[in-house]
PDB file of N, CA and C in Angstrom:
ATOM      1  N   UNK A   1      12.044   1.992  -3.123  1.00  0.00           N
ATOM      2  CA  UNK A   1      11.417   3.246  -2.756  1.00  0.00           C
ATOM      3  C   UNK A   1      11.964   3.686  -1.408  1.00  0.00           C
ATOM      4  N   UNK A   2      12.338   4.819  -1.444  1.00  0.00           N
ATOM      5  CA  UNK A   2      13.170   5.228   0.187  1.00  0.00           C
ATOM      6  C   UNK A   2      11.950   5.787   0.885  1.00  0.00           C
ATOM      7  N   UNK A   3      11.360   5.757   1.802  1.00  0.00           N
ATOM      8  CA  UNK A   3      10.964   6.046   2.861  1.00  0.00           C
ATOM      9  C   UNK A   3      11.313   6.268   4.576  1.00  0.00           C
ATOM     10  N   UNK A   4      10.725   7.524   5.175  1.00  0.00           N
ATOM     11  CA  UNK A   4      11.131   7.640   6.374  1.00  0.00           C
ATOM     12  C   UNK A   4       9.919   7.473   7.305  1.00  0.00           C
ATOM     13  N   UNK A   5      10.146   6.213   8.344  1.00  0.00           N
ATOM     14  CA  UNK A   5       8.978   6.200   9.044  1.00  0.00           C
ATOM     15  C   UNK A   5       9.713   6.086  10.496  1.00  0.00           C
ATOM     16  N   UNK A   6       8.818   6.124  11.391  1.00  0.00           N
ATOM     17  CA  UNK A   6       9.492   6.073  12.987  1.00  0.00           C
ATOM     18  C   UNK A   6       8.863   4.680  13.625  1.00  0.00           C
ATOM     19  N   UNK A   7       9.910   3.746  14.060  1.00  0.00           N
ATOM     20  CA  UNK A   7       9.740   2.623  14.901  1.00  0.00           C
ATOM     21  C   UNK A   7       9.423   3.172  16.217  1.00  0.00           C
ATOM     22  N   UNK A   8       8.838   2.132  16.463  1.00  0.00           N
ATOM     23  CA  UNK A   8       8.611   2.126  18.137  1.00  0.00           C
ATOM     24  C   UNK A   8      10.153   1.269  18.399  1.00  0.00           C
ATOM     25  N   UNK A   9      11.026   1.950  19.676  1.00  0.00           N
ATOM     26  CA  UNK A   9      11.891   1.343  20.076  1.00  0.00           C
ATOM     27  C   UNK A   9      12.292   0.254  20.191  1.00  0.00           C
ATOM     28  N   UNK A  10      11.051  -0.943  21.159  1.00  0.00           N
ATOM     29  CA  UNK A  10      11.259  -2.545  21.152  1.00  0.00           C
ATOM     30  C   UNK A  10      10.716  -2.868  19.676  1.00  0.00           C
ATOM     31  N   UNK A  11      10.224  -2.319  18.789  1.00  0.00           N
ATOM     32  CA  UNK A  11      10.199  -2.758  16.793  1.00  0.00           C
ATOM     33  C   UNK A  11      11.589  -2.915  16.844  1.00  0.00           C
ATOM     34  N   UNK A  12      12.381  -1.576  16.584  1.00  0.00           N
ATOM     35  CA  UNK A  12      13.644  -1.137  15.992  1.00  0.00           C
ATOM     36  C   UNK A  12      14.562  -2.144  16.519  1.00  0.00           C
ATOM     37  N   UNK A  13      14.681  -2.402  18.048  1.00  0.00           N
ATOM     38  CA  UNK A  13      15.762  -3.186  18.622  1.00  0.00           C
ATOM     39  C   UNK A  13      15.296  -5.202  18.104  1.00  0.00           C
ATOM     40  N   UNK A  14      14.114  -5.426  18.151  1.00  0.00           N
ATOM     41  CA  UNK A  14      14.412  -6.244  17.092  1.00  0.00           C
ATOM     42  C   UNK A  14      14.522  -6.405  16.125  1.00  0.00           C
ATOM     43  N   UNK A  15      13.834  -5.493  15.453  1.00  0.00           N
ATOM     44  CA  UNK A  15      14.674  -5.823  13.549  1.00  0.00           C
ATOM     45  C   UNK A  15      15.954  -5.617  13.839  1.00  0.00           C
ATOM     46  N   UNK A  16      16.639  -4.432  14.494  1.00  0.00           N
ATOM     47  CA  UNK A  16      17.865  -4.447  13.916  1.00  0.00           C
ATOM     48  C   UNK A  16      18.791  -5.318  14.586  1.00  0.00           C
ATOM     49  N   UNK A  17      17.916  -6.443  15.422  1.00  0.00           N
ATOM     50  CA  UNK A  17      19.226  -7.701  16.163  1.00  0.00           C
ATOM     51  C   UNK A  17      18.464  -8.492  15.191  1.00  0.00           C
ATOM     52  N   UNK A  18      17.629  -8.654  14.497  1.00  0.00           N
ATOM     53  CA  UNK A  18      17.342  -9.460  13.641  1.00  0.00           C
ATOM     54  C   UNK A  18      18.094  -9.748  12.202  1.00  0.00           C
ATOM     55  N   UNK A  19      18.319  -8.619  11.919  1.00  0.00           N
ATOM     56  CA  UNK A  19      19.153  -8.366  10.994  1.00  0.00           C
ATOM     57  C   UNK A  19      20.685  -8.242  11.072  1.00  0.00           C
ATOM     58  N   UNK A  20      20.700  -8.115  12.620  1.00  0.00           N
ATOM     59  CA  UNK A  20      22.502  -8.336  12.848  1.00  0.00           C
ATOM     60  C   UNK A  20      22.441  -9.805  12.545  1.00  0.00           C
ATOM     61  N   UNK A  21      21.755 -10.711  13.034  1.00  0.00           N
ATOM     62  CA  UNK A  21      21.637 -12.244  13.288  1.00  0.00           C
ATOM     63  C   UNK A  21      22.291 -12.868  12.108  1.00  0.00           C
ATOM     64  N   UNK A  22      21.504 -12.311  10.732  1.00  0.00           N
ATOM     65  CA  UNK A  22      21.334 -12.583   9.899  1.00  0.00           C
ATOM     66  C   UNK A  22      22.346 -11.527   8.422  1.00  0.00           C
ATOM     67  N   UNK A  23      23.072 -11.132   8.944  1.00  0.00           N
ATOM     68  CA  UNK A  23      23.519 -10.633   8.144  1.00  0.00           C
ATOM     69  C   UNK A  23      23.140  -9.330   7.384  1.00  0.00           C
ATOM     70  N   UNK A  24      22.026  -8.997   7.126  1.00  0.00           N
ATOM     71  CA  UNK A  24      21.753  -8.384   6.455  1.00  0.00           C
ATOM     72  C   UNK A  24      21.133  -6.319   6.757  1.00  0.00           C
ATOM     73  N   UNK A  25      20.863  -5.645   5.946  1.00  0.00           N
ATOM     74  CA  UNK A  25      20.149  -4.085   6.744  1.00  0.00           C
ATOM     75  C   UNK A  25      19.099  -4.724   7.232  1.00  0.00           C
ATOM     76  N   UNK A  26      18.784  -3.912   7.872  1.00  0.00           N
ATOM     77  CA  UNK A  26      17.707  -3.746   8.671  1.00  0.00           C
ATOM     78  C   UNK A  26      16.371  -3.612   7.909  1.00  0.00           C
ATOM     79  N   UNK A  27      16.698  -2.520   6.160  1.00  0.00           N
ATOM     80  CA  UNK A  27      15.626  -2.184   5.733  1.00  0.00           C
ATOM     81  C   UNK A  27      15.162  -3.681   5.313  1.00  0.00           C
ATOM     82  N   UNK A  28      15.938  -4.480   4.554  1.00  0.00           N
ATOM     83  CA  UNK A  28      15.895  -5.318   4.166  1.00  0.00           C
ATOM     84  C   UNK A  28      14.958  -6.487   4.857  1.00  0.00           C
ATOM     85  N   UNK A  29      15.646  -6.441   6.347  1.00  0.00           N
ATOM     86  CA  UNK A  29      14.773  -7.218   7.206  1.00  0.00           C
ATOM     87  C   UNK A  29      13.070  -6.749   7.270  1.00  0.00           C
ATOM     88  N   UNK A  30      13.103  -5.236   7.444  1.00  0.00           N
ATOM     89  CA  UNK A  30      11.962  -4.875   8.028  1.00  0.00           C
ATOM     90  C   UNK A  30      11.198  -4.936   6.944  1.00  0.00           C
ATOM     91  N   UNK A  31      11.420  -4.867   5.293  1.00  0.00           N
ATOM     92  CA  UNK A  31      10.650  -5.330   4.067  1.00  0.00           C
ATOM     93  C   UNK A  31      10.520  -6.955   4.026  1.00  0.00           C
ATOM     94  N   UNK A  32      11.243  -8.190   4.439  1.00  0.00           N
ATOM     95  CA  UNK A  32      11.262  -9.192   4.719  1.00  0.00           C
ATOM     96  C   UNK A  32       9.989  -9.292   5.762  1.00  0.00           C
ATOM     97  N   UNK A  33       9.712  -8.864   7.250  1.00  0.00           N
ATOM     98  CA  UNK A  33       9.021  -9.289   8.051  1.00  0.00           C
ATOM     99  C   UNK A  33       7.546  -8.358   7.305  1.00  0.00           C
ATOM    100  N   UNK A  34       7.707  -7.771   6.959  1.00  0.00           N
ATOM    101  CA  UNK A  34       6.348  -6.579   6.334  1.00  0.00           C
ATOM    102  C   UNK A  34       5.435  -7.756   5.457  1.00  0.00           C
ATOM    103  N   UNK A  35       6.854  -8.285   4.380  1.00  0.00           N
ATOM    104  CA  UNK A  35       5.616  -9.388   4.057  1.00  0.00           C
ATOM    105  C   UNK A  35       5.365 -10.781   4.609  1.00  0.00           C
ATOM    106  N   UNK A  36       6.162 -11.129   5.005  1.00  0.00           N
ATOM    107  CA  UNK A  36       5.536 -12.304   5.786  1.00  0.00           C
ATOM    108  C   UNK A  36       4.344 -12.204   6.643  1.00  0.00           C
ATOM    109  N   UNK A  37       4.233 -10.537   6.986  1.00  0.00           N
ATOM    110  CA  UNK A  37       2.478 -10.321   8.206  1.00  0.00           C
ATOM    111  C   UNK A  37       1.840 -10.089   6.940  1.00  0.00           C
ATOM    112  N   UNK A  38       1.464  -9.456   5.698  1.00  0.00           N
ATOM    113  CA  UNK A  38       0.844  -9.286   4.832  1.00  0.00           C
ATOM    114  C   UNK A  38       0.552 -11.065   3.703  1.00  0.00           C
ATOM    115  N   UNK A  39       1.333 -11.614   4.068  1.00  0.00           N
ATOM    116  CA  UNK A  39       1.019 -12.879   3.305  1.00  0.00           C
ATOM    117  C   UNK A  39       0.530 -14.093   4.081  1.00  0.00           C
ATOM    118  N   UNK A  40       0.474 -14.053   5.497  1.00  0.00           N
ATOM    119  CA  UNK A  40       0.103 -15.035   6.695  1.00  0.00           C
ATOM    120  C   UNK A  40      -1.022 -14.820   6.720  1.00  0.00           C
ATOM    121  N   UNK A  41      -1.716 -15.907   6.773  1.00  0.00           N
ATOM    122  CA  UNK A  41      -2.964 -16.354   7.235  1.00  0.00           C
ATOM    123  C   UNK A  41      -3.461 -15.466   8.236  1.00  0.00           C
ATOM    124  N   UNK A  42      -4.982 -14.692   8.440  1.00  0.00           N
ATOM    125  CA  UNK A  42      -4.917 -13.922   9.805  1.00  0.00           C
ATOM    126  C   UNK A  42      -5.347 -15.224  11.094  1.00  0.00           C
ATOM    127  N   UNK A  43      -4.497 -14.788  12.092  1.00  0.00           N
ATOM    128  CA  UNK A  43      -4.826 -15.959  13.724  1.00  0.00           C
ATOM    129  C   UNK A  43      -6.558 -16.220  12.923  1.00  0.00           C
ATOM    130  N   UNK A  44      -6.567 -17.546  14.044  1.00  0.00           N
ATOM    131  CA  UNK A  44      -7.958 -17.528  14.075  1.00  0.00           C
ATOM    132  C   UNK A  44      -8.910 -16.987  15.191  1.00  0.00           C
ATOM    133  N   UNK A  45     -10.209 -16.491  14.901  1.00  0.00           N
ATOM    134  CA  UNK A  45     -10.507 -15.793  15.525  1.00  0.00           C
ATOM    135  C   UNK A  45     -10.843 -14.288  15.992  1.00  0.00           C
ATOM    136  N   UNK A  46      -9.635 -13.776  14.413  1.00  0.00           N
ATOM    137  CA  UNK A  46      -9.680 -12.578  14.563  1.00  0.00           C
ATOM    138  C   UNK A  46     -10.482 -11.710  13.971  1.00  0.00           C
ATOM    139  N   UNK A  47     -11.546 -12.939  13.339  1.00  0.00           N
ATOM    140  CA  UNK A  47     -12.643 -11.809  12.208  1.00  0.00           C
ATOM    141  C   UNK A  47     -13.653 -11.149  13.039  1.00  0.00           C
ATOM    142  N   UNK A  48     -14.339 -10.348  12.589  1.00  0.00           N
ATOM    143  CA  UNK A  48     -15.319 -10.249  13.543  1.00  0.00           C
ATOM    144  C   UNK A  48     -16.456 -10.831  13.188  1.00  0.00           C
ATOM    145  N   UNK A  49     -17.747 -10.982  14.372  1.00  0.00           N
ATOM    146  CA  UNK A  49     -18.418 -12.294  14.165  1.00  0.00           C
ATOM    147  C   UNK A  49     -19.202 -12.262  12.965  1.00  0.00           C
ATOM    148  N   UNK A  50     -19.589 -13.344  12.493  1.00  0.00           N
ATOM    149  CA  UNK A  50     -20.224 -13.521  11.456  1.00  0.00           C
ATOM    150  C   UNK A  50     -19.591 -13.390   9.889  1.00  0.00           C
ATOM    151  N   UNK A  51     -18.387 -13.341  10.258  1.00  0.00           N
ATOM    152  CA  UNK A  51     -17.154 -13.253   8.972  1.00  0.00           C
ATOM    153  C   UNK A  51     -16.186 -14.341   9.182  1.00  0.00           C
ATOM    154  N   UNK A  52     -16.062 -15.319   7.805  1.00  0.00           N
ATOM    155  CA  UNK A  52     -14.556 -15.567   8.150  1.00  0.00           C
ATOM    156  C   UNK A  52     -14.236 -15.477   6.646  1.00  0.00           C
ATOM    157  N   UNK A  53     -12.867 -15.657   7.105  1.00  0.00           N
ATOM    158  CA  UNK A  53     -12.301 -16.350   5.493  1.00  0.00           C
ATOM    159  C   UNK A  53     -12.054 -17.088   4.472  1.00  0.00           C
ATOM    160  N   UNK A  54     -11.994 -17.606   3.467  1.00  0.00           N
ATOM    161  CA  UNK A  54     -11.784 -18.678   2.698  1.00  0.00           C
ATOM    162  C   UNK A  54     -11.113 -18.003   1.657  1.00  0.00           C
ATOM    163  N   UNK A  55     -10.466 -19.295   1.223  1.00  0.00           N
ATOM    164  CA  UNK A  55      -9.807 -19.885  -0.262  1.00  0.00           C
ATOM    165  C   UNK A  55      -7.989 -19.319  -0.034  1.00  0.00           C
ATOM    166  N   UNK A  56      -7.358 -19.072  -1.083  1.00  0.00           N
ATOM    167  CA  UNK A  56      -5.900 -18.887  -1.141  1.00  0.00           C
ATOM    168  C   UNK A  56      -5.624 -17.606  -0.292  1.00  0.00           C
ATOM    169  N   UNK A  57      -6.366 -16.355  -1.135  1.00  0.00           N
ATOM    170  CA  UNK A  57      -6.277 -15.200  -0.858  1.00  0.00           C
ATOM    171  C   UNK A  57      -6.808 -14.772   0.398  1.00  0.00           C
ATOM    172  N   UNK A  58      -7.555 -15.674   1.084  1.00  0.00           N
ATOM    173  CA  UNK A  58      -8.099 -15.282   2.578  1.00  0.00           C
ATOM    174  C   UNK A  58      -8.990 -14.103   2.445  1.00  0.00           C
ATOM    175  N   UNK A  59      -9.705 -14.177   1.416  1.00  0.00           N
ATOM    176  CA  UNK A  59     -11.279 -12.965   1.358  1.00  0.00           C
ATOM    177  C   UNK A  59     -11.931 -12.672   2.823  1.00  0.00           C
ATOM    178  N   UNK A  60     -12.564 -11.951   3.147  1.00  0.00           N
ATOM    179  CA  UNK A  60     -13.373 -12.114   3.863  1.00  0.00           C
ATOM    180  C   UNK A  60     -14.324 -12.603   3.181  1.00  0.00           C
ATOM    181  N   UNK A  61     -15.456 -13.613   4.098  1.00  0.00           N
ATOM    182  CA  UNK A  61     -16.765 -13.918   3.792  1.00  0.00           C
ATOM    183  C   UNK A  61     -18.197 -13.773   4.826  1.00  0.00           C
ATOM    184  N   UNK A  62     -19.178 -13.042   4.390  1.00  0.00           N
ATOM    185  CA  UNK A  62     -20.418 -12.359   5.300  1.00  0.00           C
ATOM    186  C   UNK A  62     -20.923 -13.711   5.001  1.00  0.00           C
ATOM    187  N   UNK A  63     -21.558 -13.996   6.743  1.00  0.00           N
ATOM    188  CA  UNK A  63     -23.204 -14.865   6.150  1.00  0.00           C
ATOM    189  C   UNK A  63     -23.939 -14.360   6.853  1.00  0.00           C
ATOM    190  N   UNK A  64     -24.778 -14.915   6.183  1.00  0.00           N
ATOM    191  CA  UNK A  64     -26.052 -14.181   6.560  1.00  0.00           C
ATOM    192  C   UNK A  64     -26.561 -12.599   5.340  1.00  0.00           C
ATOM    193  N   UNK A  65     -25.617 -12.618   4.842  1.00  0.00           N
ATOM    194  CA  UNK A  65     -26.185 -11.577   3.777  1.00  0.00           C
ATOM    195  C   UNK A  65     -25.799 -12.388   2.080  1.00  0.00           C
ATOM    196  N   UNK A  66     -26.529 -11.445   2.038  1.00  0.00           N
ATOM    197  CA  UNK A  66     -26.370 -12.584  -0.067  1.00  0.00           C
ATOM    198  C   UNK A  66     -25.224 -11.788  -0.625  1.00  0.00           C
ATOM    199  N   UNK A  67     -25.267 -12.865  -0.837  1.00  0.00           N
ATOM    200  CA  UNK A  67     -23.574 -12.297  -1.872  1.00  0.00           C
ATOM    201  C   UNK A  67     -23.615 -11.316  -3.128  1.00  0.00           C
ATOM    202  N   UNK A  68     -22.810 -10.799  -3.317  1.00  0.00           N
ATOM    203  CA  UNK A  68     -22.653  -9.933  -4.624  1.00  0.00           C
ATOM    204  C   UNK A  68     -22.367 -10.819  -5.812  1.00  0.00           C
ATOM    205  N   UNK A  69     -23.075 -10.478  -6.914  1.00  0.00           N
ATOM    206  CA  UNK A  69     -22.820 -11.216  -7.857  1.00  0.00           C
ATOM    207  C   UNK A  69     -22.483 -10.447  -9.265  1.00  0.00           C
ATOM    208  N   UNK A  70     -21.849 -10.990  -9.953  1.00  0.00           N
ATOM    209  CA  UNK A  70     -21.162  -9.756 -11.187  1.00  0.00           C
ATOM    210  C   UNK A  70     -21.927  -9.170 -11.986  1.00  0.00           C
ATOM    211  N   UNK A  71     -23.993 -10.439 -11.973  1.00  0.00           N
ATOM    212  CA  UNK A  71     -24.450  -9.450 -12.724  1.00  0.00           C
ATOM    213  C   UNK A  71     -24.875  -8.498 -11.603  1.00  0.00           C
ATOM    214  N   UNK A  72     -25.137  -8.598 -10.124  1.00  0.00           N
ATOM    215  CA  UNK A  72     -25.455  -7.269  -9.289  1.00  0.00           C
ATOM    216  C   UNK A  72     -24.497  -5.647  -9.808  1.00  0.00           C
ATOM    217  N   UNK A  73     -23.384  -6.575 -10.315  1.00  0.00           N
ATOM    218  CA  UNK A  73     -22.328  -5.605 -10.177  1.00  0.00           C
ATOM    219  C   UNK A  73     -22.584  -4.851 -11.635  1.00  0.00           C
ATOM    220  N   UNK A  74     -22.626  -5.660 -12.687  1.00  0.00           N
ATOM    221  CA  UNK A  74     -23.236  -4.881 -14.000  1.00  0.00           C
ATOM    222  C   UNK A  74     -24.479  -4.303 -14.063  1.00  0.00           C
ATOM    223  N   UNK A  75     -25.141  -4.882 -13.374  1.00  0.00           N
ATOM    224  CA  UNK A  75     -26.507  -3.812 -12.730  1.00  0.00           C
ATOM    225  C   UNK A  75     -26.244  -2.425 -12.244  1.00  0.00           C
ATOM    226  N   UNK A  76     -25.499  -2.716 -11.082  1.00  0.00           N
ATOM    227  CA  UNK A  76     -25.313  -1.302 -10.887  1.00  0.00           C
ATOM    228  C   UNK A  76     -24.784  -0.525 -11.397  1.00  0.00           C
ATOM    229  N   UNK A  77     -24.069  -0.933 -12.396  1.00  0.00           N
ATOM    230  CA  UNK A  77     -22.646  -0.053 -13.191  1.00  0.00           C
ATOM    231  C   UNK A  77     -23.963   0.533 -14.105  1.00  0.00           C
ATOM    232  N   UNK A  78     -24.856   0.109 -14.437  1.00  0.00           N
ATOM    233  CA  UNK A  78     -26.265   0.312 -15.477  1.00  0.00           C
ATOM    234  C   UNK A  78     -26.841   1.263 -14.850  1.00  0.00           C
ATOM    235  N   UNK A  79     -27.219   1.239 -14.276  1.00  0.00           N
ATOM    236  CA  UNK A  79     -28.364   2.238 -12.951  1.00  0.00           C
ATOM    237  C   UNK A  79     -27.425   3.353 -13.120  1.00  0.00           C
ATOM    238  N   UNK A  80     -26.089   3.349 -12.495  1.00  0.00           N
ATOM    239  CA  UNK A  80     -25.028   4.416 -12.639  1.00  0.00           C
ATOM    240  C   UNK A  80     -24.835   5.175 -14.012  1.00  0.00           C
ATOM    241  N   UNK A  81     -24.457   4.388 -14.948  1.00  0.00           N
ATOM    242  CA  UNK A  81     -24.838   4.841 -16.383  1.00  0.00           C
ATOM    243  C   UNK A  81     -26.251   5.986 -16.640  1.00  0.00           C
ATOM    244  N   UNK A  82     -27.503   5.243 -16.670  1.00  0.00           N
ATOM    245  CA  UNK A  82     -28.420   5.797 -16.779  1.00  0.00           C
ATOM    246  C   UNK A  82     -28.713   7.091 -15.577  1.00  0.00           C
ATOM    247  N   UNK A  83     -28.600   6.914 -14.478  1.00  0.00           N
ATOM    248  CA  UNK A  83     -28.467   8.324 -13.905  1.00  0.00           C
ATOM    249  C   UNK A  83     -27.179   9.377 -14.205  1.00  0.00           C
ATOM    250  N   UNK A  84     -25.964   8.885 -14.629  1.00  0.00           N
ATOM    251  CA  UNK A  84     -25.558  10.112 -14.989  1.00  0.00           C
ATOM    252  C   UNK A  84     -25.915  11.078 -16.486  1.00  0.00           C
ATOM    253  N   UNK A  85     -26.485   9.743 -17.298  1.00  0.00           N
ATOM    254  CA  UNK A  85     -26.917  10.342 -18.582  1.00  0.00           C
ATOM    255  C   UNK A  85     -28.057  11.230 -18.390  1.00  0.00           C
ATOM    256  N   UNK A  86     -28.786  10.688 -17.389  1.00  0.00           N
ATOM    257  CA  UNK A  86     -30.350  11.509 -16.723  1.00  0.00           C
ATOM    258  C   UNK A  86     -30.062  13.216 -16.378  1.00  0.00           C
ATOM    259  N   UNK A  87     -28.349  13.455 -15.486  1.00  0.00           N
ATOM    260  CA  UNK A  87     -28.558  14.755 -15.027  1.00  0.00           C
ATOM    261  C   UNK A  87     -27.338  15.694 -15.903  1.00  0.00           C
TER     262      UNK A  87
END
């Protein structure tokens, strides 16, 4: 997909010595580092309080509030149902 976006200067000057380093474009690099921040673990610390994360996918998780559960979730899809049939 071609896209045009604008780097901040010290971005641009390292991807594109990053990608001199290494051989390769730049786009290439800058789709390379895009996912490595989208697939990394977030620091710790960075949730805000009363949240963290668990399992592969790194969910967020609330405590202190009850969890959603699928029949909450078919519940509401029900309630939703019946009020739009209502108006």
């Amino acid at each position: 997909m071609r896209l045009s976006i604008t780097l901040d200067q010290d971005l641009h000057r390292i991807a594109a010595s990053r990608a001199r380093a290494r051989g390769r474009s730049i786009s290439r690099e800058i789709n390379d580092l895009l996912r490595q921040a989208f697939t990394a673990p977030p620091p710790a610390g960075s949730n805000p309080p009363g949240i963290r994360t668990e399992g592969k996918r790194q969910f967020p998780v609330s405590h202190g509030f009850q969890p959603v559960t699928t029949e909450d979730v078919a519940r509401a899809e029900d309630e939703e149902d019946l009020r739009q049939l209502h108006t």
